[in-house]
Protein backbone atom coordinates (compact mmCIF):
# COMPACT_ATOMS: atom_id res chain seq x y z
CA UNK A 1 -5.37 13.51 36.85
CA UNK A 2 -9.36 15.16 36.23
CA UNK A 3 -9.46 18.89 36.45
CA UNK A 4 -13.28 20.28 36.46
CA UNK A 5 -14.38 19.30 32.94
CA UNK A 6 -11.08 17.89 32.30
CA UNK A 7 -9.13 14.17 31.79
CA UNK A 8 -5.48 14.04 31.30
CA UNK A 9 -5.19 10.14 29.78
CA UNK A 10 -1.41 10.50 28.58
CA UNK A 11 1.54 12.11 29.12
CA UNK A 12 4.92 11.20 27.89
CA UNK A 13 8.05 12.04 25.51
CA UNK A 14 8.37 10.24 22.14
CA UNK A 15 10.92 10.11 19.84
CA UNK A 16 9.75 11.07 16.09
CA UNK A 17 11.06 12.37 12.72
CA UNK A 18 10.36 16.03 11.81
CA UNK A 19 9.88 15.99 7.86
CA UNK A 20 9.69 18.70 5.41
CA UNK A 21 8.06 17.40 2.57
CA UNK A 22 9.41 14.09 1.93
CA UNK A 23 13.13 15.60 3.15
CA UNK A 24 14.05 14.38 7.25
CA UNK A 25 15.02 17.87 9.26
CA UNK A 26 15.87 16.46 12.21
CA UNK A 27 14.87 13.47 15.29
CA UNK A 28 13.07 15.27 18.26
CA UNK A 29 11.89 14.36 20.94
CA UNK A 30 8.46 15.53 21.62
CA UNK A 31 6.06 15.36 24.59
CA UNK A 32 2.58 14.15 23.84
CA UNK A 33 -0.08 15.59 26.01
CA UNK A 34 -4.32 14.13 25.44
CA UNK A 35 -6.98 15.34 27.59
CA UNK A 36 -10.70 14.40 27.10
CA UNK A 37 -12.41 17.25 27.61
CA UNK A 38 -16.04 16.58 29.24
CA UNK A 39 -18.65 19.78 28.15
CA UNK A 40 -19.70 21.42 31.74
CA UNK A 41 -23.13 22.25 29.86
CA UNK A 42 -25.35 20.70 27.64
CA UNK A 43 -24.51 23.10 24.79
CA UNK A 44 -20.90 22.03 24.84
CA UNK A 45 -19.27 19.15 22.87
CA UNK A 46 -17.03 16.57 23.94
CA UNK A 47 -13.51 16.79 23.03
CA UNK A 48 -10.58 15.01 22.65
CA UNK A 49 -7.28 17.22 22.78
CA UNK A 50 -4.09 16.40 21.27
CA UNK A 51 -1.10 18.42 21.72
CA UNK A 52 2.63 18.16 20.92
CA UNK A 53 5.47 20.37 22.79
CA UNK A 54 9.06 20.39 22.88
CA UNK A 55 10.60 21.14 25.94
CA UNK A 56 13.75 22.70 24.37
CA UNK A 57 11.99 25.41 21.95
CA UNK A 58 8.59 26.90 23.65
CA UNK A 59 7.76 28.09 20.04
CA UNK A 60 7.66 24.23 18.78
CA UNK A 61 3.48 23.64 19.93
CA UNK A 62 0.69 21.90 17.80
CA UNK A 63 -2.53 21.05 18.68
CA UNK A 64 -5.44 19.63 17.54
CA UNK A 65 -9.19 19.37 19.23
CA UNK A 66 -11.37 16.91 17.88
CA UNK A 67 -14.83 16.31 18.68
CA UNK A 68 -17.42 13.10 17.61
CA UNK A 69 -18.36 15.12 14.85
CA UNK A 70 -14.84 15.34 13.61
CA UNK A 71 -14.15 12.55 14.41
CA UNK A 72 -16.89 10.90 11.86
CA UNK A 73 -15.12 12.46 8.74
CA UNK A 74 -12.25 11.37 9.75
CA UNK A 75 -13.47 7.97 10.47
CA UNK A 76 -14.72 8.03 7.06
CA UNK A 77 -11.71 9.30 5.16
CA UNK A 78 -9.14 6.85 7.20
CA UNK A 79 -11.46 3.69 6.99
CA UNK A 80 -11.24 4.19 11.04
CA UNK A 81 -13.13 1.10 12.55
CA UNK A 82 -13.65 1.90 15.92
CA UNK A 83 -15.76 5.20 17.29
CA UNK A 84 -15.21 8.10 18.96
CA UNK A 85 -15.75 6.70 22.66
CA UNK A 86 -12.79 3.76 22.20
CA UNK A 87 -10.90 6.35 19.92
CA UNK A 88 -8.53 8.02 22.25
CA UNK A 89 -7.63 4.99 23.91
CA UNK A 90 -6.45 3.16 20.50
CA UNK A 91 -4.67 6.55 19.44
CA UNK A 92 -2.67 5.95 23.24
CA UNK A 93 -2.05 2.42 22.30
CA UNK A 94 -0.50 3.20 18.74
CA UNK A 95 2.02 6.11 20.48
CA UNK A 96 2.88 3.63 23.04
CA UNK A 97 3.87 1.21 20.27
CA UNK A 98 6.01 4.14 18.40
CA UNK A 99 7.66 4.71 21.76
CA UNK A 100 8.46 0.76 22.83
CA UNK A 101 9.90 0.34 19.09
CA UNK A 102 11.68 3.70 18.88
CA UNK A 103 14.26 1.83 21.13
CA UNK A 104 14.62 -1.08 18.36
CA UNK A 105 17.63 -0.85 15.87
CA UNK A 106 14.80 -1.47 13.25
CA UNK A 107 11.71 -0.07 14.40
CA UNK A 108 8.22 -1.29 13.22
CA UNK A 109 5.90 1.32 14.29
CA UNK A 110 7.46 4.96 13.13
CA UNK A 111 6.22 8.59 14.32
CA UNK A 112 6.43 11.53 11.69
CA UNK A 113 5.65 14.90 11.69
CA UNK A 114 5.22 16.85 8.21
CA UNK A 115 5.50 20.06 7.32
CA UNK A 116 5.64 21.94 4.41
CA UNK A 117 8.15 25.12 3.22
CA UNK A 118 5.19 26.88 2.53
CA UNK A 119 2.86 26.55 5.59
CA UNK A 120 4.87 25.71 9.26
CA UNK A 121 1.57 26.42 10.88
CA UNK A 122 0.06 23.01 9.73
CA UNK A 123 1.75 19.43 10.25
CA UNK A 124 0.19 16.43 9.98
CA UNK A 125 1.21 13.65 12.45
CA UNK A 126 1.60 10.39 10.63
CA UNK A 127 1.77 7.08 12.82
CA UNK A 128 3.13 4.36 9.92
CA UNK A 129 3.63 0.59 10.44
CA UNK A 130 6.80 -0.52 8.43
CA UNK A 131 7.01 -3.91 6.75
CA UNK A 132 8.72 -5.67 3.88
CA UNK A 133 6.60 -4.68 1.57
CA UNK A 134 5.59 -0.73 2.57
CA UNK A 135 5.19 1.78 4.66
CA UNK A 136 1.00 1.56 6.15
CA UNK A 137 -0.29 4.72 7.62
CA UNK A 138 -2.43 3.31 10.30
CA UNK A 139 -3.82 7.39 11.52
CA UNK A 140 -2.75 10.75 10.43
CA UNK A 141 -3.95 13.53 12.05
CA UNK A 142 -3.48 17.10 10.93
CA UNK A 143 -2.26 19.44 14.24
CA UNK A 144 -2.25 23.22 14.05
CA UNK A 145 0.35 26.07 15.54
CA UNK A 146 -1.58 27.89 18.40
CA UNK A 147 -2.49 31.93 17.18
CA UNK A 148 -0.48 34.55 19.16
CA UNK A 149 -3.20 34.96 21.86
CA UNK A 150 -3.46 30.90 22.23
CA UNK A 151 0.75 30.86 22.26
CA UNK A 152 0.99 33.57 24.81
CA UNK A 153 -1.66 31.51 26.87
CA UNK A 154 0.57 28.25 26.73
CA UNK A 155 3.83 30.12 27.86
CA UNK A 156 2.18 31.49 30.70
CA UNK A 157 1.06 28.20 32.21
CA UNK A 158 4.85 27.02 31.04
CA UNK A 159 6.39 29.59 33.29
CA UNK A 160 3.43 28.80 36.20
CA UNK A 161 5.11 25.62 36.25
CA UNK A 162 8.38 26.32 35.69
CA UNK A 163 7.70 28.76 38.83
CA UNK A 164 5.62 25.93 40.32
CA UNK A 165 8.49 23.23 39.70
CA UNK A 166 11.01 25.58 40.92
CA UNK A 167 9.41 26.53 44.32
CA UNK A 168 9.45 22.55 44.76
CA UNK A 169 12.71 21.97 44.00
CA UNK A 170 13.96 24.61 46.78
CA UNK A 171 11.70 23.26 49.19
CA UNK A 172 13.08 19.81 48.22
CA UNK A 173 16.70 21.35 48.54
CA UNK A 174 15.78 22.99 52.49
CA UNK A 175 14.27 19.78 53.44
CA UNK A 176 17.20 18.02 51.90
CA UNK A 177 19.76 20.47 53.55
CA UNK A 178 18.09 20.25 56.91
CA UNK A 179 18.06 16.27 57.24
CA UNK A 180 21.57 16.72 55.91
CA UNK A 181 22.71 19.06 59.07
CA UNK A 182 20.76 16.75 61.49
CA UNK A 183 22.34 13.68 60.57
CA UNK A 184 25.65 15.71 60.26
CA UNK A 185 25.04 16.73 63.85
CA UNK A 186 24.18 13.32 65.09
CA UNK A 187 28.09 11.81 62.91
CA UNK A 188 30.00 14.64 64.84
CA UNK A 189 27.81 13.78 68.78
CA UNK A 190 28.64 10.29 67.93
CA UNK A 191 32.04 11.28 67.25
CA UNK A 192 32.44 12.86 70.00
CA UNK A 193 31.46 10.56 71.95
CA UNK A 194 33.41 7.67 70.39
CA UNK A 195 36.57 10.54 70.65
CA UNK A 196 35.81 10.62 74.46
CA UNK A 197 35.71 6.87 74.77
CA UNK A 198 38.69 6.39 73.33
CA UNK A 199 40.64 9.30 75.50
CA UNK A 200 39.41 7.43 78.40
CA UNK A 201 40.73 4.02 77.05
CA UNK A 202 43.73 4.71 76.54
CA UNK A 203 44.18 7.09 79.88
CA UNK A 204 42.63 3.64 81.38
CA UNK A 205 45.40 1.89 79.36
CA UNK A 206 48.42 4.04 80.23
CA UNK A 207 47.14 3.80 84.06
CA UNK A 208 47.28 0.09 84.03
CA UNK A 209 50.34 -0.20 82.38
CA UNK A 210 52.05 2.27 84.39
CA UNK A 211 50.69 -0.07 87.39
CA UNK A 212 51.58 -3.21 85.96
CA UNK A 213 55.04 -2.04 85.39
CA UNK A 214 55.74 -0.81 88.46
CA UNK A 215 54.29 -3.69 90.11
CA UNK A 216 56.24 -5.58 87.79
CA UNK A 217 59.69 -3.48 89.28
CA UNK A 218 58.87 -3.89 92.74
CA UNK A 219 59.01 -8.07 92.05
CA UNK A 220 62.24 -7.53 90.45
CA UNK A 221 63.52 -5.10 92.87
CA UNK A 222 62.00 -7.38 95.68
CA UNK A 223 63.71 -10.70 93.88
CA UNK A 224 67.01 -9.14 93.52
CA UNK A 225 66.87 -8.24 97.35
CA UNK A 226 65.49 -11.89 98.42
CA UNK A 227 68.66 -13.29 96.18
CA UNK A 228 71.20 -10.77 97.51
CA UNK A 229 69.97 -11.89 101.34
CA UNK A 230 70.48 -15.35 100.44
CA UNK A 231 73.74 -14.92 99.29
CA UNK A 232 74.54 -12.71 102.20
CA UNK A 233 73.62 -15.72 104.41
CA UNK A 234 75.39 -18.70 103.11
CA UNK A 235 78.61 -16.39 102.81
CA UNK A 236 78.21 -16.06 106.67
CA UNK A 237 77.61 -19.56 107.48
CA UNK A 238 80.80 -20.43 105.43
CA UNK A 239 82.43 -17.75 106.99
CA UNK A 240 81.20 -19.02 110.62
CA UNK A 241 81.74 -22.64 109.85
């Protein structure tokens, strides 16, 4: 998806461990959304955005925005090898690898978020590799809360598309509603129509029986007479001879 000045290159939920300290609080699940940020002008910098949301508290939101100049000190202080152009992509590739192994009784790559007590407007977002031997933080990136203007700014475009997602769903529902009540119209014409059929049938039915069964009581009636003449007959020509 581009937007003027604007590349959204990932989108999706992953499970990770919300620390105090050194102390678990609890296993979210939070939704990871980058952007690459292209400047409109010349004066403008290029920037990668990172930020992290959960869905079921609007007050959970950290961000970071990080541009190739950032980026260099913290190439520097991580021992980063790649640069700021093939950065984002690797930094998708790693939170892909936390989500495939999140589903793993054991999982290799791990996703934490720290906080401290002290400070909940800073956490640093650790992506660790765990082996037999330790835990290797392979990036760790530190995100910040939004300020009150910045926060008020990301719950509006929440409730656009909560509004947004809503007005879809209802036009989803009339569309869904008004196939529904065609093809419920079409069931009862064809029922209907298979109810009429089958009146007919079986008015055809009790027609041909009735004929056949009074056809079949006229040979009777018409055997019984043909016997009774016979025997009528041979009683006179005893009687004559």
């Amino acid at each position: 998806e581009r937007r003027e000045g604007m590349e959204a290159l990932f989108e999706k939920e992953i499970p990770l461990s919300l620390r105090i300290g050194e102390r678990v609080e609890r296993h979210v699940s939070v939704k990871f959304n980058i952007t690459l940020n292209t400047p409109t002008t010349p004066v403008a910098r290029k920037e990668l955005v990172v930020r992290a949301t959960d869905e079921t508290d609007p007050f959970f939101v950290y961000s970071l925005a990080i541009g190739d100049d950032d980026f260099q000190g913290l190439k520097n202080q991580q021992g980063l090898l790649v640069d700021f152009v093939a950065f984002p992509q690797k930094f998708i590739d790693l939170l892909e690898l936390c989500l495939t192994e999140s589903e793993k009784d054991k999982p290799k790559f791990l996703l934490h978020l720290v906080t401290t007590s002290s400070d909940r407007n800073t956490a640093t977002l650790n992506i660790i590799e765990a082996n037999a031997f330790k835990h290797l933080t392979h990036l760790s990136l530190k995100l910040l809360q939004p300020n009150d203007t910045a926060l008020k700014k990301y719950l509006g475009e929440c409730l656009i598309q909560l509004k947004e997602f809503n007005s879809a769903l209802e036009a989803q529902l009339a569309t869904v509603k008004a196939d529904f009540s065609a093809q419920l119209k079409n069931l009862q014409t064809c029922l209907a129509e298979r109810t009429d059929e089958i009146t007919q049938l079986k008015a055809q039915w009790s027609s041909h029986s009735a004929t056949v069964s009074s056809q079949h009581t006229q040979e009777i009636s018409n055997e019984r007479e043909r016997n009774n003449k016979v025997k009528i007959d041979d009683v006179l020509c005893a009687y004559i001879h």
